[in-house]
PDB file of N, CA and C in Angstrom:
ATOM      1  N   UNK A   1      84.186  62.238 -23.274  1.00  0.00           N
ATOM      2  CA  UNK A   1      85.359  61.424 -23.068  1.00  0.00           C
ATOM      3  C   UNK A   1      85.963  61.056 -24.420  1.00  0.00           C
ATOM      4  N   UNK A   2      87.392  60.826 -24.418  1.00  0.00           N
ATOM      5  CA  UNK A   2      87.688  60.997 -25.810  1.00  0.00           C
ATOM      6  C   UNK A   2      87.638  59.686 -26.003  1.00  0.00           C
ATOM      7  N   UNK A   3      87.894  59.278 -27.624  1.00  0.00           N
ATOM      8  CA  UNK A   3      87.733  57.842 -27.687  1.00  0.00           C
ATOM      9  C   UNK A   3      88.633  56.798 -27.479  1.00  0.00           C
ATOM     10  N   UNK A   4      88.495  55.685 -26.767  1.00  0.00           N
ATOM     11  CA  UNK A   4      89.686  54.612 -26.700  1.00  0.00           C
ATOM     12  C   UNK A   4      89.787  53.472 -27.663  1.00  0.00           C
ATOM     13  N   UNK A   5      91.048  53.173 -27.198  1.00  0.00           N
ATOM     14  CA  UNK A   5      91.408  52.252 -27.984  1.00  0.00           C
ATOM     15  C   UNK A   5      91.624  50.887 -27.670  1.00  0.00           C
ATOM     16  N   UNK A   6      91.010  49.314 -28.917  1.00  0.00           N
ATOM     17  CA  UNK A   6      90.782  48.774 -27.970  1.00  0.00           C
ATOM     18  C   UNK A   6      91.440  47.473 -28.209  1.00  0.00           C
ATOM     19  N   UNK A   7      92.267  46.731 -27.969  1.00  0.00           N
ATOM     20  CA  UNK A   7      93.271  45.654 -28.358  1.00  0.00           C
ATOM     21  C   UNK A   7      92.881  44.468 -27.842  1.00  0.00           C
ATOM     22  N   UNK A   8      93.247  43.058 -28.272  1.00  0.00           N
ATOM     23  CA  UNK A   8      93.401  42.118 -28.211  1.00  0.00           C
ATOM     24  C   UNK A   8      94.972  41.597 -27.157  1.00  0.00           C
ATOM     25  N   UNK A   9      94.845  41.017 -25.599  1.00  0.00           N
ATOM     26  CA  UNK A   9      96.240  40.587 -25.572  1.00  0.00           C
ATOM     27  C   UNK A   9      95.764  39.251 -24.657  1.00  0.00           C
ATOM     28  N   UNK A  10      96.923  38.350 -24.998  1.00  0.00           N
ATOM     29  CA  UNK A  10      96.916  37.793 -24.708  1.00  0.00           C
ATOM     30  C   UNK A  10      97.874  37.030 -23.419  1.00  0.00           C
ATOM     31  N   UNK A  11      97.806  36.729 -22.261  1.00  0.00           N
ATOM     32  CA  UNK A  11      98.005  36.889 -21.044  1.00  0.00           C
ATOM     33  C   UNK A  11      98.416  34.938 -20.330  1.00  0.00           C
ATOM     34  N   UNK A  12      98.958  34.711 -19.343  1.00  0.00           N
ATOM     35  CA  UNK A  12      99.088  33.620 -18.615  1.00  0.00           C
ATOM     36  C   UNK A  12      98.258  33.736 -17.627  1.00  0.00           C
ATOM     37  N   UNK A  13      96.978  32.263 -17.709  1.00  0.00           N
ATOM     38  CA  UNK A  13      96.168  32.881 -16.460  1.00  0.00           C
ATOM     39  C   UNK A  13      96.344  32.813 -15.090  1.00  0.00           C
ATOM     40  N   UNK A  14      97.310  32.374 -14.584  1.00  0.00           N
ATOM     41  CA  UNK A  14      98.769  33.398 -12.984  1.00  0.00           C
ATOM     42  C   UNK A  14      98.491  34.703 -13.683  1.00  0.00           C
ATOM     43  N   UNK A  15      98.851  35.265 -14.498  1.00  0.00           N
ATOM     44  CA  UNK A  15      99.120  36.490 -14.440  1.00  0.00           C
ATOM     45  C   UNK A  15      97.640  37.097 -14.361  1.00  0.00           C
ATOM     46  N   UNK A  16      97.147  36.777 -14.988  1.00  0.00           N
ATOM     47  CA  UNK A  16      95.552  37.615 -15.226  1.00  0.00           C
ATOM     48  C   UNK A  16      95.423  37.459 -13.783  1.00  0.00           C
ATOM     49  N   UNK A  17      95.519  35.812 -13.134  1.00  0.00           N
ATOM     50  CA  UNK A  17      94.390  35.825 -11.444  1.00  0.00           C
ATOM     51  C   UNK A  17      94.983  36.929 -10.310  1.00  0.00           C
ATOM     52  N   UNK A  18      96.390  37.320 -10.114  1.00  0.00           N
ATOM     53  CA  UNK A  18      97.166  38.088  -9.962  1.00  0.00           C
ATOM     54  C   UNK A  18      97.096  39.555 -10.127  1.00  0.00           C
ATOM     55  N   UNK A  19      96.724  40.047 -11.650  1.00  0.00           N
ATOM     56  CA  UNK A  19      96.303  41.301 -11.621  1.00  0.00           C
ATOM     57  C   UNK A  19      94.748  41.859 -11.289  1.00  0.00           C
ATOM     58  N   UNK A  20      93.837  40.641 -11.688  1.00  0.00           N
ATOM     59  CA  UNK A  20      92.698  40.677 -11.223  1.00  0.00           C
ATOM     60  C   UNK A  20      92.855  40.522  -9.423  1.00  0.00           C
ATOM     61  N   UNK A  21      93.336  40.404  -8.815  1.00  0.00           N
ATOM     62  CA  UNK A  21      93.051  40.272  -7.175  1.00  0.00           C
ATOM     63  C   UNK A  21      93.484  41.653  -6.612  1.00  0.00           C
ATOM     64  N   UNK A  22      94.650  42.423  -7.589  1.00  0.00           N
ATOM     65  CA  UNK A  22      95.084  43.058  -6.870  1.00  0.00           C
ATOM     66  C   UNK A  22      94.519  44.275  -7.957  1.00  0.00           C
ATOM     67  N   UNK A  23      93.922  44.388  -9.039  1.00  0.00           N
ATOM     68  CA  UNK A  23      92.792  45.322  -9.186  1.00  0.00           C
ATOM     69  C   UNK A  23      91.577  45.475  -8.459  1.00  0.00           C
ATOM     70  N   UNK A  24      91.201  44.337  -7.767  1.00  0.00           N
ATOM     71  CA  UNK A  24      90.078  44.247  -6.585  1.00  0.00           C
ATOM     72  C   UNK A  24      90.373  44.868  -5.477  1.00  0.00           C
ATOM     73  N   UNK A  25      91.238  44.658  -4.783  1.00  0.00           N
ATOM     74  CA  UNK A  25      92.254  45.896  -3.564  1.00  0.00           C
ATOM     75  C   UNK A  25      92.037  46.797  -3.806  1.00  0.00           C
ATOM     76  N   UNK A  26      92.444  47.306  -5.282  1.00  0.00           N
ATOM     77  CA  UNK A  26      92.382  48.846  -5.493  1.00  0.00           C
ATOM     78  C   UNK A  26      90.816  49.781  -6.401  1.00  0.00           C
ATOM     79  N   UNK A  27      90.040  48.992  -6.158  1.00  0.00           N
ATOM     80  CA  UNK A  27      88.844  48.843  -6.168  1.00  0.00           C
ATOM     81  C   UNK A  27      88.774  49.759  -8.244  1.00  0.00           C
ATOM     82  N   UNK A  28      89.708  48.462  -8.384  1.00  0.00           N
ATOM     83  CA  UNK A  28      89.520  48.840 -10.361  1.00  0.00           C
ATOM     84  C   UNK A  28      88.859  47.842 -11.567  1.00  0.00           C
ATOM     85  N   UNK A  29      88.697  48.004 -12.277  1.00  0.00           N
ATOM     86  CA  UNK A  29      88.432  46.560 -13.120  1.00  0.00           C
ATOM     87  C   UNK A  29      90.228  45.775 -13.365  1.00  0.00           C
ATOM     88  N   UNK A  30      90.064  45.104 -13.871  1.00  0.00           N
ATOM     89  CA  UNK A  30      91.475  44.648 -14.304  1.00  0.00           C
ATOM     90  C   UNK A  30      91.811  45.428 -15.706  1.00  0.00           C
ATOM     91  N   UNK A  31      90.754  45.756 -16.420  1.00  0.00           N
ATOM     92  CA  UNK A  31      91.370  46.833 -17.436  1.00  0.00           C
ATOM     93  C   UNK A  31      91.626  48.001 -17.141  1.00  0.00           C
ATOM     94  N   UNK A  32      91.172  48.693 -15.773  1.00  0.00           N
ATOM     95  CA  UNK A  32      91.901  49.993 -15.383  1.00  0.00           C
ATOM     96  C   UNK A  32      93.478  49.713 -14.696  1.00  0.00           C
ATOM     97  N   UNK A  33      93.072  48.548 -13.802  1.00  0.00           N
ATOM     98  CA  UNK A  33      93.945  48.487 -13.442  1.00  0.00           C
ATOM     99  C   UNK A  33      95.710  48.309 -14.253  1.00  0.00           C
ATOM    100  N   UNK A  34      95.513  47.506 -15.495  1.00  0.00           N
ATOM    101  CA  UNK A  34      96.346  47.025 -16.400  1.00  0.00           C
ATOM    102  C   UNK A  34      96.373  48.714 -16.977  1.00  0.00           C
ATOM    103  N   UNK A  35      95.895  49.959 -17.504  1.00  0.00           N
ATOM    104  CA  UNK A  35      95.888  51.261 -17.759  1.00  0.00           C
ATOM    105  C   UNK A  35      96.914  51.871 -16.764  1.00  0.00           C
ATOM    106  N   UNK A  36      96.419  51.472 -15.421  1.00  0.00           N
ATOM    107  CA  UNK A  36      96.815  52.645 -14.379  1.00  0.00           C
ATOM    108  C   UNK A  36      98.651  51.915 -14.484  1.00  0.00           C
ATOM    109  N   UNK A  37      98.779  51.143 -14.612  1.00  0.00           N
ATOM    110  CA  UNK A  37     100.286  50.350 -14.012  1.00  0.00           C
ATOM    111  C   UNK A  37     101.016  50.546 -15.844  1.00  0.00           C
ATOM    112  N   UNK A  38     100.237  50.286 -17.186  1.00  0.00           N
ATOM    113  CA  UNK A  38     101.290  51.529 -18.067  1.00  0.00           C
ATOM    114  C   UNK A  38     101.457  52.672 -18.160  1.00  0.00           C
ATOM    115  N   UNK A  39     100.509  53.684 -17.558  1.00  0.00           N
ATOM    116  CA  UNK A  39     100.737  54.946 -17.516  1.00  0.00           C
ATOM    117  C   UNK A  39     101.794  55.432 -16.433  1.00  0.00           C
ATOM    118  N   UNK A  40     101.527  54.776 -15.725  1.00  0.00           N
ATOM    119  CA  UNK A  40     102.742  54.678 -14.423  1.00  0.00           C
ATOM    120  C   UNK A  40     104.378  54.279 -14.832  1.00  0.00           C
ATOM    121  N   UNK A  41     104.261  53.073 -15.893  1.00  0.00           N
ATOM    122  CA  UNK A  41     105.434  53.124 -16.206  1.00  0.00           C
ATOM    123  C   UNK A  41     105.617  54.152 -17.652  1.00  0.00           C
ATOM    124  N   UNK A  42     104.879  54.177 -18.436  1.00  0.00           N
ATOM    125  CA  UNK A  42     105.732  55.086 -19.586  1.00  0.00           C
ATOM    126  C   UNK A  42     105.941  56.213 -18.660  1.00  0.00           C
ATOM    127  N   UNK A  43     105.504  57.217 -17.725  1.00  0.00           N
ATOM    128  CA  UNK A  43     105.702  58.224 -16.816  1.00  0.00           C
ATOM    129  C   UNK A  43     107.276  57.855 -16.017  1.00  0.00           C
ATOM    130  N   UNK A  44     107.849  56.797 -15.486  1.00  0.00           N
ATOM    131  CA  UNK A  44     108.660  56.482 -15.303  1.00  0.00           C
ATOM    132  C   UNK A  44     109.637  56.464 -16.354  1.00  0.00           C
ATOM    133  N   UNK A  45     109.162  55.231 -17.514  1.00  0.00           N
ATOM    134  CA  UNK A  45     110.225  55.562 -18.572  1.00  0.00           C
ATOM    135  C   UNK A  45     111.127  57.090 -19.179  1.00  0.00           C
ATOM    136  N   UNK A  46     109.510  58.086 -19.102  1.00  0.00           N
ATOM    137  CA  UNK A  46     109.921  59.457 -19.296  1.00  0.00           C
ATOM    138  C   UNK A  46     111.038  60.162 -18.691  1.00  0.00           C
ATOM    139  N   UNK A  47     110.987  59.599 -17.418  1.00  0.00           N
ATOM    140  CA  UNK A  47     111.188  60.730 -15.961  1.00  0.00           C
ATOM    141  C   UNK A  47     110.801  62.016 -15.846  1.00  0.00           C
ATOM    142  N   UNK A  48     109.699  62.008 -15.724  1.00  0.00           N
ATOM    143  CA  UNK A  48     109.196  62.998 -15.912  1.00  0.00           C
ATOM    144  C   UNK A  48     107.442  63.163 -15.398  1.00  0.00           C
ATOM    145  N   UNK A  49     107.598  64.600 -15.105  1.00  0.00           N
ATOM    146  CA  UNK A  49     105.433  64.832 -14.286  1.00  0.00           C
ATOM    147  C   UNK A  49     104.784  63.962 -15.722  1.00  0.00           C
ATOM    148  N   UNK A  50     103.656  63.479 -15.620  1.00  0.00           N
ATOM    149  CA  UNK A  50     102.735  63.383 -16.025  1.00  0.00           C
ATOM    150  C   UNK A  50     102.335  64.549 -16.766  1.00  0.00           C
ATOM    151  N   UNK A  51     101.964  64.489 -18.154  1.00  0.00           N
ATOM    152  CA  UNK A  51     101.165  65.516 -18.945  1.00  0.00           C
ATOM    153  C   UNK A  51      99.858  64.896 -20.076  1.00  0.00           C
ATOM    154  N   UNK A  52      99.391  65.612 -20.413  1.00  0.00           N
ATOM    155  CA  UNK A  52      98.056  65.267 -20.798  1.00  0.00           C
ATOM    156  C   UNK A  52      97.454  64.362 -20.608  1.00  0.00           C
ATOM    157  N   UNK A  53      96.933  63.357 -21.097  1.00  0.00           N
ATOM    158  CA  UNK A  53      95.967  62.468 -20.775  1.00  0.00           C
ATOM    159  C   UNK A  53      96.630  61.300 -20.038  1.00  0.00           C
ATOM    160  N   UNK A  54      98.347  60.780 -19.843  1.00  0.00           N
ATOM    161  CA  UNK A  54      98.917  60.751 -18.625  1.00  0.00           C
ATOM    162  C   UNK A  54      98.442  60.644 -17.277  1.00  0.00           C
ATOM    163  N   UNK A  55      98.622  62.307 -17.239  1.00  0.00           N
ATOM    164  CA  UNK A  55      98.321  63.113 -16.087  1.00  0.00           C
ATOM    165  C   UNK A  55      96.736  63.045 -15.527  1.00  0.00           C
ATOM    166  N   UNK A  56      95.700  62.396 -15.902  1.00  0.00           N
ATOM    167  CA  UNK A  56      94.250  62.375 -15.348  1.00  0.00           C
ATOM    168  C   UNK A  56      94.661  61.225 -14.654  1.00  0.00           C
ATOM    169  N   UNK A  57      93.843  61.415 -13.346  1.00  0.00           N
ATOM    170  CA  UNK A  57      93.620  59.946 -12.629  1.00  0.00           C
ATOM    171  C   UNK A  57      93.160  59.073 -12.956  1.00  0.00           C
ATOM    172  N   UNK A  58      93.349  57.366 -12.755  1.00  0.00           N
ATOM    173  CA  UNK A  58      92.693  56.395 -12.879  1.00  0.00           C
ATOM    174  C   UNK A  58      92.180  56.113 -11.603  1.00  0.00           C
ATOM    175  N   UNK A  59      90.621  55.870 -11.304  1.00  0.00           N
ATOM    176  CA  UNK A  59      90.060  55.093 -10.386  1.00  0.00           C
ATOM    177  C   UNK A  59      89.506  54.298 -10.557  1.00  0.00           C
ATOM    178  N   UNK A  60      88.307  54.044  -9.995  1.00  0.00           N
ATOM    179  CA  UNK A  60      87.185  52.924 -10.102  1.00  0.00           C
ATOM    180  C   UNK A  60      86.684  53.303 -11.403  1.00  0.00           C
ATOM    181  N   UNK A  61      86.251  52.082 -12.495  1.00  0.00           N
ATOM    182  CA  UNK A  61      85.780  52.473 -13.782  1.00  0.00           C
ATOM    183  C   UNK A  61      84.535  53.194 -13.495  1.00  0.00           C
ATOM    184  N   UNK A  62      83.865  54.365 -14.370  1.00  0.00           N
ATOM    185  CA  UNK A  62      82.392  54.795 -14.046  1.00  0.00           C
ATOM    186  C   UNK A  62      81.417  53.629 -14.405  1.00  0.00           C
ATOM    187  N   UNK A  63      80.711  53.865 -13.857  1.00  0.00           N
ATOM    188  CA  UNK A  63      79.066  52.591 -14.175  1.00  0.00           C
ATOM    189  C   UNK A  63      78.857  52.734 -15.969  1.00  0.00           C
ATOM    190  N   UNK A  64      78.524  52.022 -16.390  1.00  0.00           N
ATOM    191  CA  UNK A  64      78.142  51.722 -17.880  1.00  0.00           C
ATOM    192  C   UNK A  64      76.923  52.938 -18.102  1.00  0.00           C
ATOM    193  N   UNK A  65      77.417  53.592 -19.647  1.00  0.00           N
ATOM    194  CA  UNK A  65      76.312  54.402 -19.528  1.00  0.00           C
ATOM    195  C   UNK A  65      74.539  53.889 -20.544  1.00  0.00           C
ATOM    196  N   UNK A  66      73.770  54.506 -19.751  1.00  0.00           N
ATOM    197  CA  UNK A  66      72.417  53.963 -20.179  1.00  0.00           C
ATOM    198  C   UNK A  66      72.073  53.897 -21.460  1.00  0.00           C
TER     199      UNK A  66
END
């Protein structure tokens, strides 16, 4: 997996309880979930398919490795 990158932001906690409930629905962490909803929009901003690392799905994070 290639390597990520990893930032500091800072948030209103409405907004965090909000994206956290509705990353739970979609059975994500709130950091995939917060991933899956910019890749979605720079893909929008583009207009355009999805390409490279874009284009991979986001799901459920994998389990922590050993």
């Amino acid at each position: 997996m290639a390597e990520r990158k990893s930032f500091l932001l800072r948030m209103d906690p409405a907004l965090w309880d909000e994206l956290e409930t509705w990353a739970q629905e979609e059975l994500r962490s709130v950091n995939g979930q917060m991933e899956y909803l910019l890749r979605q929009a720079v893909v929008r901003r583009k207009g355009q398919a999805p390409t490279g690392n874009l284009a991979r799905p986001i799901g459920p994070d994998p389990p922590p490795a050993k």
